[in-house]
Protein backbone atom coordinates (compact mmCIF):
# COMPACT_ATOMS: atom_id res chain seq x y z
CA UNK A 1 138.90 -2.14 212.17
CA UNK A 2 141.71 -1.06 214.66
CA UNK A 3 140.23 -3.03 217.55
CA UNK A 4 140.26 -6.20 215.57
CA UNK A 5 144.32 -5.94 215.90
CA UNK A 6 144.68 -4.70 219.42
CA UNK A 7 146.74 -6.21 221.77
CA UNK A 8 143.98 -7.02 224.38
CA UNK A 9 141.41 -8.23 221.66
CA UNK A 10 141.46 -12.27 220.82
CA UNK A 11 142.05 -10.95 217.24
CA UNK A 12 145.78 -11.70 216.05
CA UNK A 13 147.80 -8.45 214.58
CA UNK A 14 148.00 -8.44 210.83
CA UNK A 15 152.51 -8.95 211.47
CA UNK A 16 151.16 -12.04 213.75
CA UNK A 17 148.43 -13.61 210.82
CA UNK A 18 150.98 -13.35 208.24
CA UNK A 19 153.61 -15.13 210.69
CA UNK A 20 150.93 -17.87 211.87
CA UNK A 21 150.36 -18.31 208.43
CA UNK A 22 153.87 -19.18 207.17
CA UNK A 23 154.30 -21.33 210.40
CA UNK A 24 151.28 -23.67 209.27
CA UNK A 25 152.54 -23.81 205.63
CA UNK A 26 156.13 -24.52 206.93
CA UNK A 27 154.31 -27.33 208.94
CA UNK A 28 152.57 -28.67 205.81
CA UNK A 29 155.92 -28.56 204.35
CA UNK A 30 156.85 -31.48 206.66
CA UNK A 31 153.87 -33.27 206.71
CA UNK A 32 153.31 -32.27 210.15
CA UNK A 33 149.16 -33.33 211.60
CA UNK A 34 148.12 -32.24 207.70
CA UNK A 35 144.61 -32.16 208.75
CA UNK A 36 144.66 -29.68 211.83
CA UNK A 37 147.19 -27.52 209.81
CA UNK A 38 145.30 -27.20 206.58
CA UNK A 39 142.33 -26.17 208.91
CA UNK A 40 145.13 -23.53 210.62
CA UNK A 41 145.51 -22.33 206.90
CA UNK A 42 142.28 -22.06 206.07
CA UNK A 43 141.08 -19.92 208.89
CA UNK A 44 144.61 -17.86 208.99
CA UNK A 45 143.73 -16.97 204.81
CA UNK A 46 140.10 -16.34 206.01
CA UNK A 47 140.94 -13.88 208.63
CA UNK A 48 143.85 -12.50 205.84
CA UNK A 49 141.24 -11.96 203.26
CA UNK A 50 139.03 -9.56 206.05
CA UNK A 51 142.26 -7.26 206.51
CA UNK A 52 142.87 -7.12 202.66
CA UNK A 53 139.75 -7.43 201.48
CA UNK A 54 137.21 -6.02 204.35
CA UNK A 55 134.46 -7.92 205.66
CA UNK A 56 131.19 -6.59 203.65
CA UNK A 57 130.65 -4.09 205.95
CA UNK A 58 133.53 -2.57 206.69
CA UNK A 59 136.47 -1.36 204.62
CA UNK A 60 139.86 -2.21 205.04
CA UNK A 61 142.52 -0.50 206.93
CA UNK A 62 145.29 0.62 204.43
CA UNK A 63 147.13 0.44 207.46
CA UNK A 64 146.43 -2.89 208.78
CA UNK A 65 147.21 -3.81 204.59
CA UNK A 66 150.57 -2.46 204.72
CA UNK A 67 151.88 -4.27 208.02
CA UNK A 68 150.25 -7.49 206.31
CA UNK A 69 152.37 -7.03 203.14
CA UNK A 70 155.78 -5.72 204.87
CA UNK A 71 155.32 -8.98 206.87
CA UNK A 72 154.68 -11.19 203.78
CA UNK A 73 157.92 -9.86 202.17
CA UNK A 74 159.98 -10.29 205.25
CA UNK A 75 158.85 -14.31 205.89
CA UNK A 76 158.72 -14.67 202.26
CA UNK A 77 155.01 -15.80 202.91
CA UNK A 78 153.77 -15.62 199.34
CA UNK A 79 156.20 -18.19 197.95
CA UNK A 80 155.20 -20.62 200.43
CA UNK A 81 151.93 -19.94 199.64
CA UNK A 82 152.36 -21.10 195.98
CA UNK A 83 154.59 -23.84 196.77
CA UNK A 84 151.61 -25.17 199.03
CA UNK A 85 149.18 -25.14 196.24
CA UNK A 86 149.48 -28.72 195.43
CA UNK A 87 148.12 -29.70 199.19
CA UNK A 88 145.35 -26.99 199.37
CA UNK A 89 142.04 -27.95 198.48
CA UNK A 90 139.80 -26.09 195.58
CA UNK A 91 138.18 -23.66 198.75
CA UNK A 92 141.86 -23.27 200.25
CA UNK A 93 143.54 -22.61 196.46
CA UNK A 94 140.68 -20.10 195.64
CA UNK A 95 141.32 -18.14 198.74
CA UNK A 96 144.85 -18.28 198.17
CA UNK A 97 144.84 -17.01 194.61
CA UNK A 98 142.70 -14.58 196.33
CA UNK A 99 145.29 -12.97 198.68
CA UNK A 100 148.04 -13.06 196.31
CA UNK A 101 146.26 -11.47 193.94
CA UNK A 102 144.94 -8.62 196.39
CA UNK A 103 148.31 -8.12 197.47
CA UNK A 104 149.96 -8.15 193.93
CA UNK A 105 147.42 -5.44 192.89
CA UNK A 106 148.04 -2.54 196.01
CA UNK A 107 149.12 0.19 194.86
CA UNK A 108 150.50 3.18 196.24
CA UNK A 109 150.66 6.17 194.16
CA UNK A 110 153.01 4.74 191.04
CA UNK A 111 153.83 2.08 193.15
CA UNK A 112 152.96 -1.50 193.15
CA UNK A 113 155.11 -2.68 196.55
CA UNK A 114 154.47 -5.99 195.91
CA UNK A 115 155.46 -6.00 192.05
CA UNK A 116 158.92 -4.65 193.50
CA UNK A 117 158.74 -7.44 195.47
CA UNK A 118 158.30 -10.42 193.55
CA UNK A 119 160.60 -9.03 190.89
CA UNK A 120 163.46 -9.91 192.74
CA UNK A 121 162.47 -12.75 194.03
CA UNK A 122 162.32 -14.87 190.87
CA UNK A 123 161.87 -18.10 192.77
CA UNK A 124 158.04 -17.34 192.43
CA UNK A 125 157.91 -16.59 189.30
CA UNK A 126 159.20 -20.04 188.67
CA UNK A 127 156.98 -21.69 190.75
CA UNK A 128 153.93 -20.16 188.80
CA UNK A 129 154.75 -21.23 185.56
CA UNK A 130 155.77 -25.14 186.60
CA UNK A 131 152.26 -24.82 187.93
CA UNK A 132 151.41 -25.83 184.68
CA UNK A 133 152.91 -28.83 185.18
CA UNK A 134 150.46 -29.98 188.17
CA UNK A 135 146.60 -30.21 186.54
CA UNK A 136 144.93 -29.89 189.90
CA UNK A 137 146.68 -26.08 190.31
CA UNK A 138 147.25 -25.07 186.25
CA UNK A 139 144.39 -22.65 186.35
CA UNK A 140 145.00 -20.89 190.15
CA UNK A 141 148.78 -20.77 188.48
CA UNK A 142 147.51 -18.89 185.54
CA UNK A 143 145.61 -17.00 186.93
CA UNK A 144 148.28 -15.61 189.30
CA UNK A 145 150.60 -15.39 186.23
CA UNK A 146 148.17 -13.29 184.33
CA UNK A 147 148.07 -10.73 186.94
CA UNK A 148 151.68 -10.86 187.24
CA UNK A 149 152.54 -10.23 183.52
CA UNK A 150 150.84 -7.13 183.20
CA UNK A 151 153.67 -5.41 184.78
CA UNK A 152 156.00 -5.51 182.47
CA UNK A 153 158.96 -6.27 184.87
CA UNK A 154 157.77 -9.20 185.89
CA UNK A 155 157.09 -10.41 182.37
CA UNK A 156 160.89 -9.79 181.65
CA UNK A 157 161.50 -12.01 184.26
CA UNK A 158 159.88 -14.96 181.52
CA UNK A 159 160.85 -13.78 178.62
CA UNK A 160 164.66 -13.35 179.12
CA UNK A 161 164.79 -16.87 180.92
CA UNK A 162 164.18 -20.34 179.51
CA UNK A 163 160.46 -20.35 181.57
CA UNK A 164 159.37 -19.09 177.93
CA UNK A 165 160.27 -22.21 176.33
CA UNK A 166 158.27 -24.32 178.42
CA UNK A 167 154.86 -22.96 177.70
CA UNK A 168 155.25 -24.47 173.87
CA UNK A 169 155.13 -27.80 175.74
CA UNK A 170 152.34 -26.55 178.39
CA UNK A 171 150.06 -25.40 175.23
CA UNK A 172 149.62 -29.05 173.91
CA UNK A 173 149.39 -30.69 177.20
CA UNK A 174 146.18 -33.09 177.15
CA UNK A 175 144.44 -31.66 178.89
CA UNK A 176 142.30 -28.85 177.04
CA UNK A 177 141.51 -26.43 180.11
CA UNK A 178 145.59 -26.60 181.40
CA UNK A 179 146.62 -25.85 177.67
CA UNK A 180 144.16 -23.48 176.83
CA UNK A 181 144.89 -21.90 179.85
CA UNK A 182 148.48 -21.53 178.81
CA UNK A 183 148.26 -20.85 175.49
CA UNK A 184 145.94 -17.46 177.23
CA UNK A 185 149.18 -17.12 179.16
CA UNK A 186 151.73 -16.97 176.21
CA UNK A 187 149.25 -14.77 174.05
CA UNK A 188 149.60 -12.09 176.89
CA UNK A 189 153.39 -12.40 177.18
CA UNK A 190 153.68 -11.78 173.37
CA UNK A 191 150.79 -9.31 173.28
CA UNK A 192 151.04 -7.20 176.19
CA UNK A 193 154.43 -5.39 176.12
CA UNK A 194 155.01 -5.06 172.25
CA UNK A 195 158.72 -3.84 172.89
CA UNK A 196 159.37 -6.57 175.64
CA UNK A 197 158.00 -9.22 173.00
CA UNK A 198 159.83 -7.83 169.99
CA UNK A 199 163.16 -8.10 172.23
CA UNK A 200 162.60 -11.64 172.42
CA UNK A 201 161.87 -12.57 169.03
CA UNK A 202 164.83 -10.48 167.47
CA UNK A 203 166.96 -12.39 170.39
CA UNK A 204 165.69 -16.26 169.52
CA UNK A 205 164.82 -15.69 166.22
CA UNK A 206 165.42 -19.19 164.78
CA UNK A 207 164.45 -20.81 167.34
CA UNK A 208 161.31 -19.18 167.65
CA UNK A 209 159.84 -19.74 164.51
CA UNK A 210 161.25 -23.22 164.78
CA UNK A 211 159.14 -24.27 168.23
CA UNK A 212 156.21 -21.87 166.90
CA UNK A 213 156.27 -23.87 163.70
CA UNK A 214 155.68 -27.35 165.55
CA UNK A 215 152.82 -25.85 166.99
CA UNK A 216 151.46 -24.97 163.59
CA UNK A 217 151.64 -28.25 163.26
CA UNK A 218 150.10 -29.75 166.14
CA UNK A 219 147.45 -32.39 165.95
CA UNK A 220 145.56 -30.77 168.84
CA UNK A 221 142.90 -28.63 167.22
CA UNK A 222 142.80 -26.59 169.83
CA UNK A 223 146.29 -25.65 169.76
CA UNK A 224 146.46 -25.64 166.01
CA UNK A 225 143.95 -22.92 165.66
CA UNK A 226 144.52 -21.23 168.57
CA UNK A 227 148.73 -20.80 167.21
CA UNK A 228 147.82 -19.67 163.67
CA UNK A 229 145.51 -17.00 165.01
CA UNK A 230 148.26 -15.75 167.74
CA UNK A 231 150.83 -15.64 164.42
CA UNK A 232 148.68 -13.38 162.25
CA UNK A 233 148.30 -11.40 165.50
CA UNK A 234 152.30 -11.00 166.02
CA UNK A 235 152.91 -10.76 161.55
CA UNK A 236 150.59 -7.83 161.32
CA UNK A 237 151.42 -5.80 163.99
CA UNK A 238 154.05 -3.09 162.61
CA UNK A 239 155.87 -3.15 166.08
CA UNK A 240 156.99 -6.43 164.54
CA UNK A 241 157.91 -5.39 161.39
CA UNK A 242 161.32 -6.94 161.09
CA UNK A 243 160.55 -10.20 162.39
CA UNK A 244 157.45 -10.50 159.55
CA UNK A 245 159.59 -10.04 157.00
CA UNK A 246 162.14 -12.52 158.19
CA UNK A 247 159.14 -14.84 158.39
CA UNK A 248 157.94 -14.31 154.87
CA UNK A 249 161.15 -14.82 153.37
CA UNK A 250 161.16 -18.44 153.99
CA UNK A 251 160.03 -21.25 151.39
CA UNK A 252 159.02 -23.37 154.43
CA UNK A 253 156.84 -21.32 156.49
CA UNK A 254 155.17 -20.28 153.26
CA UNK A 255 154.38 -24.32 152.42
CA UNK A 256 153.43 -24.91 155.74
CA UNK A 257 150.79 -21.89 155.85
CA UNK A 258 149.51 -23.33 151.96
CA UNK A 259 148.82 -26.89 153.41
CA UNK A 260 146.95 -24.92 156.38
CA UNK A 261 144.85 -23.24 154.02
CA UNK A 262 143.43 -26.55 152.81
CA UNK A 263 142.94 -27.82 156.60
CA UNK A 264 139.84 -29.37 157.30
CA UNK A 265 139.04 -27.07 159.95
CA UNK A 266 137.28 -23.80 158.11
CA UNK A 267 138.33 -21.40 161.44
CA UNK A 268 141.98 -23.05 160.76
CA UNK A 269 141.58 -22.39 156.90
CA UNK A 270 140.49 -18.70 157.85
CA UNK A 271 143.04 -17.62 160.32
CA UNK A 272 145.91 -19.22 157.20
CA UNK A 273 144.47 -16.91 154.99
CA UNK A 274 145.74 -14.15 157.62
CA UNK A 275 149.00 -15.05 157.30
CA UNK A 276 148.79 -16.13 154.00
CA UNK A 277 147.77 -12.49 152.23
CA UNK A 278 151.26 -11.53 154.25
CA UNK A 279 153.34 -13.60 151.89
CA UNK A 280 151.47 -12.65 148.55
CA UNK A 281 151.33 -9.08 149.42
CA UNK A 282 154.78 -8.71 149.83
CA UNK A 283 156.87 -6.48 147.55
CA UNK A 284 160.22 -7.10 148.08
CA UNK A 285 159.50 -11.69 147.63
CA UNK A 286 162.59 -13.36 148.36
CA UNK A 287 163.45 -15.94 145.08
CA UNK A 288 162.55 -18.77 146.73
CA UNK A 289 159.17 -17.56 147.85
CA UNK A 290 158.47 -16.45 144.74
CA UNK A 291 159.23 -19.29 143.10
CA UNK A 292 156.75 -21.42 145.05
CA UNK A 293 154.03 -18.90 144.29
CA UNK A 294 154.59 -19.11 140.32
CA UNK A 295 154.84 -22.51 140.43
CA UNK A 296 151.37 -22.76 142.35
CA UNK A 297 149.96 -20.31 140.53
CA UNK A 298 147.54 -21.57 138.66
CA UNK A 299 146.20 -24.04 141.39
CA UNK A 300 145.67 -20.99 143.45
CA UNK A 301 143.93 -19.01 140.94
CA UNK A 302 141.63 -22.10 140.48
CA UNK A 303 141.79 -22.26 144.88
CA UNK A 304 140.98 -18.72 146.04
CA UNK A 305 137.63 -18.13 144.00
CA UNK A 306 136.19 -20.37 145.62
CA UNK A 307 137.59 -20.08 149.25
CA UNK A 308 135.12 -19.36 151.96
CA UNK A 309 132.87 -18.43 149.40
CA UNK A 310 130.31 -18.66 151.78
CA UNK A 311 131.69 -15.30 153.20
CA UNK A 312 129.67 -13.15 150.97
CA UNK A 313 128.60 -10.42 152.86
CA UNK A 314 132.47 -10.02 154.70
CA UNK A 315 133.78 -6.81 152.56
CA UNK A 316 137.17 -6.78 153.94
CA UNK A 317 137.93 -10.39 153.55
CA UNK A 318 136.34 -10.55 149.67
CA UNK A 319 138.34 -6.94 149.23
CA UNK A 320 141.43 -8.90 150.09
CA UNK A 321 140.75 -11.84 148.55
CA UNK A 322 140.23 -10.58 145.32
CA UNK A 323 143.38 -8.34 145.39
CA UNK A 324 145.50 -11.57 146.24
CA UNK A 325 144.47 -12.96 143.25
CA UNK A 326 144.88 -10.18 141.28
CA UNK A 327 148.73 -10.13 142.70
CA UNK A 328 148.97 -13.88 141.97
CA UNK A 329 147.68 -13.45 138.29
CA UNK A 330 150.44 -10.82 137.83
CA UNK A 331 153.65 -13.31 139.43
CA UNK A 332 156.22 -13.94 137.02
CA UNK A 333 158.91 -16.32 137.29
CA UNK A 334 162.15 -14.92 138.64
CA UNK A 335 165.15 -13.88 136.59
């Protein structure tokens, strides 16, 4: 690969592609011969993908790699790379994606250089989740994102800022592959980094469940099932201990999850039961939870027989169903 790069070959230097590069993006920043330039972009992210990426036959030069990426950093090439997004076509967004996400997953040693990289350098971060904003680049976005979050310094960078809030909006956008897309995005940020995540909701408590709530009661199916799912996810994990009980103390989320049980949607009606059993199989029931229990308690014991009784041979859902109505049976009225 060396002779692709030296100075007497036709080839340009990897410094000199990542430089030509950010010239022709800079260019398409101001609208300059938009025709000739994307075709400058497309073959300077073709020959870009050979030094990352080898050509099939050869492999690359770690070397070669490493003057690409110091260069990137130095021209701040990969934000104008995502800021271009919008005027790339579906070829010139793939390759794109491509690069970045080569470059984002070199490592060296512990190392991820360009990890370091983008974490201070939050402008990007910001840029890839307002991609959700723009239908045309929501899924390159994500998909970038994705990659991203799995370092866990980089998710901080969402998590501590108000980026978060925006992806409660993104996930019931109209369009189902942009929101599903994002609600895959949010699932990781709460899933991933189990510390990270538990920061956040002991930080915006309230205001949490409040936005997680509306979600709950979305009248996007997609959303709908796709949020009450994610919640039993978050309730039952014991890394989020605290925050479950501060969920199951509240008269409201425990009326919204009972009108969820009787959804019309039998996946919907399923994944409320989840959350559901939480409430009931609580010890420590705070009076006002209880109290809407004993006062439903004889619907429910007429309800719960009969709920997905279709589910006969699922042993740990009939296991659980029948000690929930056991506990129910036994509820008195507080003191």
């Amino acid at each position: 690969m060396a002779f692709l790069f030296s100075r007497s070959s036709k080839q340009k230097s990897p410094q000199d592609l990542a430089r030509s590069l950010k010239d022709s993006l800079k260019k398409l920043e101001y609208g300059q011969d938009k025709r000739k330039t994307l075709d400058d972009i497309s073959r300077s992210l073709a020959q870009i993908k050979v030094v990352i990426l080898g050509d099939g036959t050869t492999e690359p030069s770690p070397d070669s790699i490493a003057l690409l990426a110091q260069e990137s950093y130095a021209s701040d090439l990969l934000y104008y790379l995502i800021a271009s997004q919008p005027a790339f076509d579906f070829e010139l967004r793939k390759d794109s994606t491509s690069v970045f996400i080569a470059l984002l997953q070199r490592q060296i040693g512990p190392r991820f250089p360009t990890v370091q990289y983008l974490s201070t350098r939050n402008k990007i971060i910001v840029l890839l989740v307002k991609g959700y904003e723009r239908q045309e680049i929501a899924q390159n976005s994500g998909q970038i994102l994705r990659e991203c979050i799995k370092h866990e310094q980089l998710a901080r960078i969402i998590l501590t800022s108000d980026l978060i809030w925006k992806f409660f909006d993104y996930v019931q956008l109209p369009g189902f592959e942009t929101a599903s897309d994002a609600f895959w995005t949010l699932r990781d940020l709460f899933r991933r980094h189990k510390q990270l995540a538990l920061e956040f909701f002991t930080e915006n408590t309230d205001r949490f469940f409040h936005d997680y709530n509306a979600l709950l009661s979305s009248t996007n199916y997609v959303t709908k099932r796709q949020s009450i799912k994610l919640l039993g996810e978050i309730l039952l994990d014991r890394t989020n201990y605290v925050i479950m009980t501060q969920y199951i103390d509240s008269p409201e989320h425990l009326k919204l999850i009972m009108n969820m049980l009787r959804d019309k949607s039998k996946n919907i009606q399923y994944e409320s039961f989840q959350v559901f059993k939480v409430f009931v199989a609580n010890p420590n029931k705070s009076k006002p939870v209880l109290e809407i229990l004993v006062k439903n308690q004889e619907k429910l014991l007429v309800f719960l027989p009969e709920f997905h009784s279709d589910r006969k041979n699922d042993d740990i859902f009939n296991d659980e169903k029948q000690f929930l109505i056991k506990q129910i049976a036994e509820l008195s009225s507080p003191a």
